[in-house]
C-alpha atoms as a PDB file:
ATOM      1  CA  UNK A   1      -2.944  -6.163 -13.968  1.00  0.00           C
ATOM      2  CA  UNK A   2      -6.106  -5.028 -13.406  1.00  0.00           C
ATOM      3  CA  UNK A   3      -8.114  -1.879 -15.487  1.00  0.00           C
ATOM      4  CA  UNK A   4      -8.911  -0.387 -11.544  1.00  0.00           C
ATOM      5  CA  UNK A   5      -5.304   0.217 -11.304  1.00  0.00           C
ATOM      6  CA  UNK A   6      -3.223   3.061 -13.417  1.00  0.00           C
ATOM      7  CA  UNK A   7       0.256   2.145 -12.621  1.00  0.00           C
ATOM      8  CA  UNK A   8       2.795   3.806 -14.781  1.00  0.00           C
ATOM      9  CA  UNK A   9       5.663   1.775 -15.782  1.00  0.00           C
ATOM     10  CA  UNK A  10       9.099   3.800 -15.076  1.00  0.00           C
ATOM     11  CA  UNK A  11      12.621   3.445 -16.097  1.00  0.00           C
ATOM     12  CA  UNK A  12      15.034   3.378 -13.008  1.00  0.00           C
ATOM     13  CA  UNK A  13      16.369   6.578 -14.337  1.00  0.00           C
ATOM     14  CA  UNK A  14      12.621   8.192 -14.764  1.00  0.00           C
ATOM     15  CA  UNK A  15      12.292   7.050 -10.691  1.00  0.00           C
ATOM     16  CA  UNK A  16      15.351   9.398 -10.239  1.00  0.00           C
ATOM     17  CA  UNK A  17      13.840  12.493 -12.098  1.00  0.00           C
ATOM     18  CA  UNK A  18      10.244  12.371 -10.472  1.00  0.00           C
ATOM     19  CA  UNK A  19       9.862  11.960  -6.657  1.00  0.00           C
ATOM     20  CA  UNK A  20      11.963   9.850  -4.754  1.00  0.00           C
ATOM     21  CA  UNK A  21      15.246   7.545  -5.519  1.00  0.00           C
ATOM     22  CA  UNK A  22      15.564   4.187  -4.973  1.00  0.00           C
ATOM     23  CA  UNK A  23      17.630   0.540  -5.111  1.00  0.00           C
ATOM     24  CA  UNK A  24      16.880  -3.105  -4.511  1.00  0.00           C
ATOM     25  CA  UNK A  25      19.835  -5.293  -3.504  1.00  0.00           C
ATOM     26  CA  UNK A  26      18.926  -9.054  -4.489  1.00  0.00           C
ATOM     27  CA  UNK A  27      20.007 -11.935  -1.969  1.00  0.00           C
ATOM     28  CA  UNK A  28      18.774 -14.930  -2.937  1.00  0.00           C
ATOM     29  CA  UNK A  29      15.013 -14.741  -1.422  1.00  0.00           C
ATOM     30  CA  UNK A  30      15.066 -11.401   0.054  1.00  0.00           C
ATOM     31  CA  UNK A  31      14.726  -8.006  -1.648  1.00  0.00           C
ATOM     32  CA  UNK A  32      15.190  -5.063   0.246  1.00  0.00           C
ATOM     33  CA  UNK A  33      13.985  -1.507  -1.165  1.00  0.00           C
ATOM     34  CA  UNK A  34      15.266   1.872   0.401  1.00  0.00           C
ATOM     35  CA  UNK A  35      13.579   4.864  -0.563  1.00  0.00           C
ATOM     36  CA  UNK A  36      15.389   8.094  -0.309  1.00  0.00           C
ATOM     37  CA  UNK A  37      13.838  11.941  -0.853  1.00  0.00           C
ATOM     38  CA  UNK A  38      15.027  14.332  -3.335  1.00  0.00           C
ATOM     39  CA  UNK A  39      16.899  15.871   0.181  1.00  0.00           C
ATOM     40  CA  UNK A  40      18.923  12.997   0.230  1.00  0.00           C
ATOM     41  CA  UNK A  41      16.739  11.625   3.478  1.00  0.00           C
ATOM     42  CA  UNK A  42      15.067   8.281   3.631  1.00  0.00           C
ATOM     43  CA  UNK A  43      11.184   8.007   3.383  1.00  0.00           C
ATOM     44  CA  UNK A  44       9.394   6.245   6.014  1.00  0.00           C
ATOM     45  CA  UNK A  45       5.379   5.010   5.360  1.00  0.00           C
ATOM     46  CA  UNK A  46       6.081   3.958   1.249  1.00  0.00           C
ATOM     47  CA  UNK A  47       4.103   1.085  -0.244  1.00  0.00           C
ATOM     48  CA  UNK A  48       6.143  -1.370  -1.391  1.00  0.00           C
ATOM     49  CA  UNK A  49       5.126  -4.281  -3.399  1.00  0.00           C
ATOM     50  CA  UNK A  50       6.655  -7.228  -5.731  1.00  0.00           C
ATOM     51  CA  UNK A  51       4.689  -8.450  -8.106  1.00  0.00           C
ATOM     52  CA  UNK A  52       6.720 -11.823 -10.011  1.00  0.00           C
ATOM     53  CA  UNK A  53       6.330 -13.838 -12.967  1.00  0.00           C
ATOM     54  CA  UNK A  54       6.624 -17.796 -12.651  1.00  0.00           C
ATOM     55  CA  UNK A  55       5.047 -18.193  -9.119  1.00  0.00           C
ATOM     56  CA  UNK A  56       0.956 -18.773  -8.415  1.00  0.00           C
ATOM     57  CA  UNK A  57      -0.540 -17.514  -5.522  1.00  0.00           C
ATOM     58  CA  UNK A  58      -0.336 -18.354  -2.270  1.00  0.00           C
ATOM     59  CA  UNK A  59      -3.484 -18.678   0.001  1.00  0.00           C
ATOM     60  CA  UNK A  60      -5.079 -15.137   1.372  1.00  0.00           C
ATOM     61  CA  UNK A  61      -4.657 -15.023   5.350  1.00  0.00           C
ATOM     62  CA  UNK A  62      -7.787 -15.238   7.286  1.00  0.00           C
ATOM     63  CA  UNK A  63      -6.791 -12.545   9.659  1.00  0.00           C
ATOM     64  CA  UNK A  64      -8.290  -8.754   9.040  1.00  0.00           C
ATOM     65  CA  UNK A  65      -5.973  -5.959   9.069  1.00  0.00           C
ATOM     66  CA  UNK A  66      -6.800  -3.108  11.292  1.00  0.00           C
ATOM     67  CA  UNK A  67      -7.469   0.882   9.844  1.00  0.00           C
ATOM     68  CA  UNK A  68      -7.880   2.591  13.534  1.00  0.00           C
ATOM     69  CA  UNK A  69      -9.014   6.226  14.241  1.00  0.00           C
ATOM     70  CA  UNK A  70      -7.165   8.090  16.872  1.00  0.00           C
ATOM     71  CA  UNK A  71      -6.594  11.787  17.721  1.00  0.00           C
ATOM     72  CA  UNK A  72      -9.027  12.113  14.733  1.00  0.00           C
ATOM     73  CA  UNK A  73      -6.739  10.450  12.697  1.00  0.00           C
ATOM     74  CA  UNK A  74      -6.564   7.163  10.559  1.00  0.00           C
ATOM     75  CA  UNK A  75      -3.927   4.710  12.417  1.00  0.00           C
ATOM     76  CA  UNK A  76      -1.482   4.034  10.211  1.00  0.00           C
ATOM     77  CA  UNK A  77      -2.054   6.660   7.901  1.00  0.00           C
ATOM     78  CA  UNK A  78      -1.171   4.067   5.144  1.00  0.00           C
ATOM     79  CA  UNK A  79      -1.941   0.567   5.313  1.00  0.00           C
ATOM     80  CA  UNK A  80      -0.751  -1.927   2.435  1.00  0.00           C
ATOM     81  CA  UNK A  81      -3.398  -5.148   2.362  1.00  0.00           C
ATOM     82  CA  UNK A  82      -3.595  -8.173  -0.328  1.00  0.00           C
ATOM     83  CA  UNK A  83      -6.463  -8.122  -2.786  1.00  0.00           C
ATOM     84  CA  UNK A  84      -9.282  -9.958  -1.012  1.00  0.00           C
ATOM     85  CA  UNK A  85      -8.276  -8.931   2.379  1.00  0.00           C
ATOM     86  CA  UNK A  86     -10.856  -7.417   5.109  1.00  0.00           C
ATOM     87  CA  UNK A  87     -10.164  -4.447   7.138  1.00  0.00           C
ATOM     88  CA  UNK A  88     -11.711  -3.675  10.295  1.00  0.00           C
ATOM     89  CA  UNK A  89     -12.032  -0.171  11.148  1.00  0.00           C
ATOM     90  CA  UNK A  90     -12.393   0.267  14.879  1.00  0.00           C
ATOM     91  CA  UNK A  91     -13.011   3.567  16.289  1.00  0.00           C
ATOM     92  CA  UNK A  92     -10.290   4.331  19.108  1.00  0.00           C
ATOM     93  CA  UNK A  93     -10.567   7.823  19.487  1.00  0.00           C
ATOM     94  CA  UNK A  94     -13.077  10.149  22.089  1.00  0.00           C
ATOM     95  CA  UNK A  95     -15.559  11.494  19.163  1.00  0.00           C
ATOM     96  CA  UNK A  96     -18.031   9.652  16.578  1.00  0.00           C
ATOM     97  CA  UNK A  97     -16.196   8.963  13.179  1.00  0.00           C
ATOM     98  CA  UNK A  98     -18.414   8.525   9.713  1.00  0.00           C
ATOM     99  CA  UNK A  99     -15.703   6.400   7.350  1.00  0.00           C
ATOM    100  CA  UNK A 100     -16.442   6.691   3.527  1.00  0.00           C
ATOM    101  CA  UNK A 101     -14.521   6.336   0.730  1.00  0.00           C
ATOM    102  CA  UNK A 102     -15.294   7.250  -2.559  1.00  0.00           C
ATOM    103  CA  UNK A 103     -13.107   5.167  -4.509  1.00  0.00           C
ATOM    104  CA  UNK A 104     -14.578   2.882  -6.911  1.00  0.00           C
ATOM    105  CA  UNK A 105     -15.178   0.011  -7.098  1.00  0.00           C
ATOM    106  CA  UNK A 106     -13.957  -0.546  -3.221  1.00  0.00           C
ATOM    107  CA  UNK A 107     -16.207   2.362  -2.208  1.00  0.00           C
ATOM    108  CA  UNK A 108     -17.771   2.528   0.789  1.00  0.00           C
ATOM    109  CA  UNK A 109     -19.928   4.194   4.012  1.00  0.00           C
ATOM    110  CA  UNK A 110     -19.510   3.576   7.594  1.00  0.00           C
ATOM    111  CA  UNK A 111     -22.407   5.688   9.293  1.00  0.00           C
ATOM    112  CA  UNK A 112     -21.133   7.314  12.386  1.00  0.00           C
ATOM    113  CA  UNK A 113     -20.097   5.530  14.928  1.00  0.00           C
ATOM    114  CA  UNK A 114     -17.888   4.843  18.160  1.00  0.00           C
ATOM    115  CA  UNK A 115     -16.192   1.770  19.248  1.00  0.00           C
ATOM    116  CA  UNK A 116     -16.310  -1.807  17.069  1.00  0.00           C
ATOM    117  CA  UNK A 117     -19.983  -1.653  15.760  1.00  0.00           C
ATOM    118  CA  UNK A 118     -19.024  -2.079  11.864  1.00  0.00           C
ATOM    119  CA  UNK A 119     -18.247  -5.433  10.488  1.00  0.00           C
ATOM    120  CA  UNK A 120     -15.093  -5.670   8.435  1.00  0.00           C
ATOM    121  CA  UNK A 121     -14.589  -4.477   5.155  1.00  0.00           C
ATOM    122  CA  UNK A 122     -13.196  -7.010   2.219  1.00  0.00           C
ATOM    123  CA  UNK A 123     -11.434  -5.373  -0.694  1.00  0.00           C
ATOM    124  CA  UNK A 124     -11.911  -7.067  -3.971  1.00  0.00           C
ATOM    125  CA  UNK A 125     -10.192  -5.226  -6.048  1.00  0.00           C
ATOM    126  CA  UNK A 126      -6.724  -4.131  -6.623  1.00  0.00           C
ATOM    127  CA  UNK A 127      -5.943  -0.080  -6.292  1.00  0.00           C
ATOM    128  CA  UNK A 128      -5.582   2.997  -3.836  1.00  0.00           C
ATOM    129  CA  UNK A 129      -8.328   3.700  -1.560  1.00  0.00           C
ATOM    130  CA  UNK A 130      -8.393   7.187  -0.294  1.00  0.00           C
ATOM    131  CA  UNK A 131     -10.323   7.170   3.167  1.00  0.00           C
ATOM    132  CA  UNK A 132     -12.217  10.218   4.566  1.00  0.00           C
ATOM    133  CA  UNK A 133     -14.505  11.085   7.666  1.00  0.00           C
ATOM    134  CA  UNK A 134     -17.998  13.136   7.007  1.00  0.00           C
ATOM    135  CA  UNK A 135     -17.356  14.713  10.221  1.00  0.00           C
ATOM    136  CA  UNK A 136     -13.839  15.472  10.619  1.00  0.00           C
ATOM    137  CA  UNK A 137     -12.837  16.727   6.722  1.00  0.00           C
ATOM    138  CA  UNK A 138      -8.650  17.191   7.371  1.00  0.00           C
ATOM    139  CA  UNK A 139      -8.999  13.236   8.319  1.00  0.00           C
ATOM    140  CA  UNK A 140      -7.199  11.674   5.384  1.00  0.00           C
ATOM    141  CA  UNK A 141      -6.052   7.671   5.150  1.00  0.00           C
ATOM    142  CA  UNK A 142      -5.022   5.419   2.359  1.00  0.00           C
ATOM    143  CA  UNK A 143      -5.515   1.427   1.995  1.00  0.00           C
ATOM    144  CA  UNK A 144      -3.119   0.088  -1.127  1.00  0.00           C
ATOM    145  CA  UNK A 145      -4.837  -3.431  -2.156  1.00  0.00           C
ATOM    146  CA  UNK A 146      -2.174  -5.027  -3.992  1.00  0.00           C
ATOM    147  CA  UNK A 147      -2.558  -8.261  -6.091  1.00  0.00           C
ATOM    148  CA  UNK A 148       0.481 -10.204  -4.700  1.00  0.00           C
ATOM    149  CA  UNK A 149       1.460 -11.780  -1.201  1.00  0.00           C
ATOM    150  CA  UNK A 150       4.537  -9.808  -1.635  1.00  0.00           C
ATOM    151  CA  UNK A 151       4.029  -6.260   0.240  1.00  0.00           C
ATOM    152  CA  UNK A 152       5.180  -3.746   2.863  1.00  0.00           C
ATOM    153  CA  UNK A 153       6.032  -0.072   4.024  1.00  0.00           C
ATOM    154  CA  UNK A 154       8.780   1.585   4.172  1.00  0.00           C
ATOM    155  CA  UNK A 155      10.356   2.439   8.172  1.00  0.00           C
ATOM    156  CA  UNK A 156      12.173   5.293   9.578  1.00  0.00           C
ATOM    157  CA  UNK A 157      15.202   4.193   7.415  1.00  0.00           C
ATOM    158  CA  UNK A 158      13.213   4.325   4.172  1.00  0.00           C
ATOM    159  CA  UNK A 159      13.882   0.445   4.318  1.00  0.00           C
ATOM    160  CA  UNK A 160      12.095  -2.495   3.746  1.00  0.00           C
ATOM    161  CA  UNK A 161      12.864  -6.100   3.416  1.00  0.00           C
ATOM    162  CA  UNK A 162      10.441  -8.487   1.211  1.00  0.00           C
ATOM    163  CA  UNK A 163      10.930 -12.124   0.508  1.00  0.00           C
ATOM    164  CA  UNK A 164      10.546 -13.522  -3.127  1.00  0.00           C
ATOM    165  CA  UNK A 165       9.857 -17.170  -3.969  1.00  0.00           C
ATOM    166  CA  UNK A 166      13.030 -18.629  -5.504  1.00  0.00           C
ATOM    167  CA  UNK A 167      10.808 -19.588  -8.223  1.00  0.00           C
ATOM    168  CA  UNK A 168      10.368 -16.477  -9.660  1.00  0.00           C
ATOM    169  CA  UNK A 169      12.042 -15.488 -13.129  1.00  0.00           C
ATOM    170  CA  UNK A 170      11.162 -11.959 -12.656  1.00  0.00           C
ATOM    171  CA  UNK A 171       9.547  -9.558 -10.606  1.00  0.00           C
ATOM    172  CA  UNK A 172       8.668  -6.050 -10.476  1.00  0.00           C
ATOM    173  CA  UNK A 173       9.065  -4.030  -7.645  1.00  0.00           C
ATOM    174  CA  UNK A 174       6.241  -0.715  -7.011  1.00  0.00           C
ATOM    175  CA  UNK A 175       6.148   2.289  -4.821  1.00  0.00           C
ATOM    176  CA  UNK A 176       3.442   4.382  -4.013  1.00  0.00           C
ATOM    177  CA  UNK A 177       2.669   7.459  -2.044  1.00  0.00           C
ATOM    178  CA  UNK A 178       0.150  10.021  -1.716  1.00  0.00           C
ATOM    179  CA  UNK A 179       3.049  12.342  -1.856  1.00  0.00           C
ATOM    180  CA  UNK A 180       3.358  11.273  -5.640  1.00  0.00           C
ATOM    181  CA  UNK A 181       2.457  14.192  -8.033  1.00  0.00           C
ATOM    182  CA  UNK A 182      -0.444  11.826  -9.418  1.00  0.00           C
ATOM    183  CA  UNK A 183      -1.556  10.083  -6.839  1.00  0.00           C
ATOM    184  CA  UNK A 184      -2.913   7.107  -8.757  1.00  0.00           C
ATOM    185  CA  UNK A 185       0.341   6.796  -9.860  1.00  0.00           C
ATOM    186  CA  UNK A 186       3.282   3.812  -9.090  1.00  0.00           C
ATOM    187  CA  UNK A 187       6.795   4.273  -9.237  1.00  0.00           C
ATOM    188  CA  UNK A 188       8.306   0.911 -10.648  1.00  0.00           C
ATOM    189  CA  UNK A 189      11.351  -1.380 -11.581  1.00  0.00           C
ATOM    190  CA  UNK A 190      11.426  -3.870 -13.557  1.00  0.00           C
ATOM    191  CA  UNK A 191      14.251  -6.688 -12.391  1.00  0.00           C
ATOM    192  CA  UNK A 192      15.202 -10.486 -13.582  1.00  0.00           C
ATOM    193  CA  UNK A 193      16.242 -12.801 -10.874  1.00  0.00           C
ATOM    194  CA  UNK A 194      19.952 -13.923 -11.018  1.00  0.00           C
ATOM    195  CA  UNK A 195      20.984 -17.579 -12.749  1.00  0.00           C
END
């Protein structure tokens, strides 16, 4: 794992006590993860990534994932991307947005702007990245650069289904929110793959 990252390992039980619980049922190459609230309610918009043991990487997709701004807000308000990934960051909504983030090392500045007039940003390192606008302060995103092929978010149901190469011997599963006390923080689970 990389040092830009401050995951904290977690017993299944410790997952229970903090924020949020949650299971993974195993079937053969698909893992799905439900998160459920403290109410009892599912959790919709949850990072949710596998990272395994005994598989190499596969080859990053060419295709840039989208971060758009609309109503003066960042569209999704969470986006999960692979390490290595670009993002473009159009500019949907009726006003001038100026895109920054502060966190290092993917920090960056998009000067104000309307429309498509930024070229994508790549993300090089693994971590959270907490978005902001200069302009509009209550605008608040997140991009989660993971360092697997192996990622989602959560839907309405709190569910998500992942597929795992067969290959693996192990893999652990992470959560994240920025409804986490610590918000550099992962929830995790540690599981071996069946015989």
């Amino acid at each position: 794992m990389a040092n830009t990252r401050k995951y904290k390992e977690l017993s299944a039980l410790g997952v229970l006590a903090l924020t949020t619980a949650w299971c993974t049922e195993v079937f053969a190459e698909s893992v799905e993860v439900r998160v459920i609230g403290l109410d009892g309610e599912p959790v919709a918009n949850i990072a949710v990534f596998i990272e395994t043991e005994g598989v190499g990487p596969t080859a990053l997709a060419d295709t840039p994932a989208t971060m758009d701004q609309i109503d003066r807000q960042f569209v999704p308000h969470m986006l999960v991307i692979r390490k290595g990934q670009s993002v473009e960051f159009p500019n949907s909504d009726v006003v001038a947005h100026h895109v920054y983030s502060f966190s290092k090392p993917n920090n960056f500045v998009l000067p104000l702007y309307k429309g498509d007039p930024h070229a994508p940003i790549r993300f090089d390192h693994d971590g959270v990245v907490t978005l902001g606008c200069n302009i509009h302060d209550h605008m608040l995103g997140y991009i989660v650069v993971v360092d697997t092929n192996v990622f989602g978010a959560t839907d309405e149901s709190g569910r998500v289904s992942l597929t795992v190469d067969d290959d693996a011997t192990q893999y652990t599963v992470h959560i994240w929110s920025p409804r986490f006390r610590e918000a550099e923080d992962c929830l995790s689970r540690i599981t071996k793959m069946r015989d």
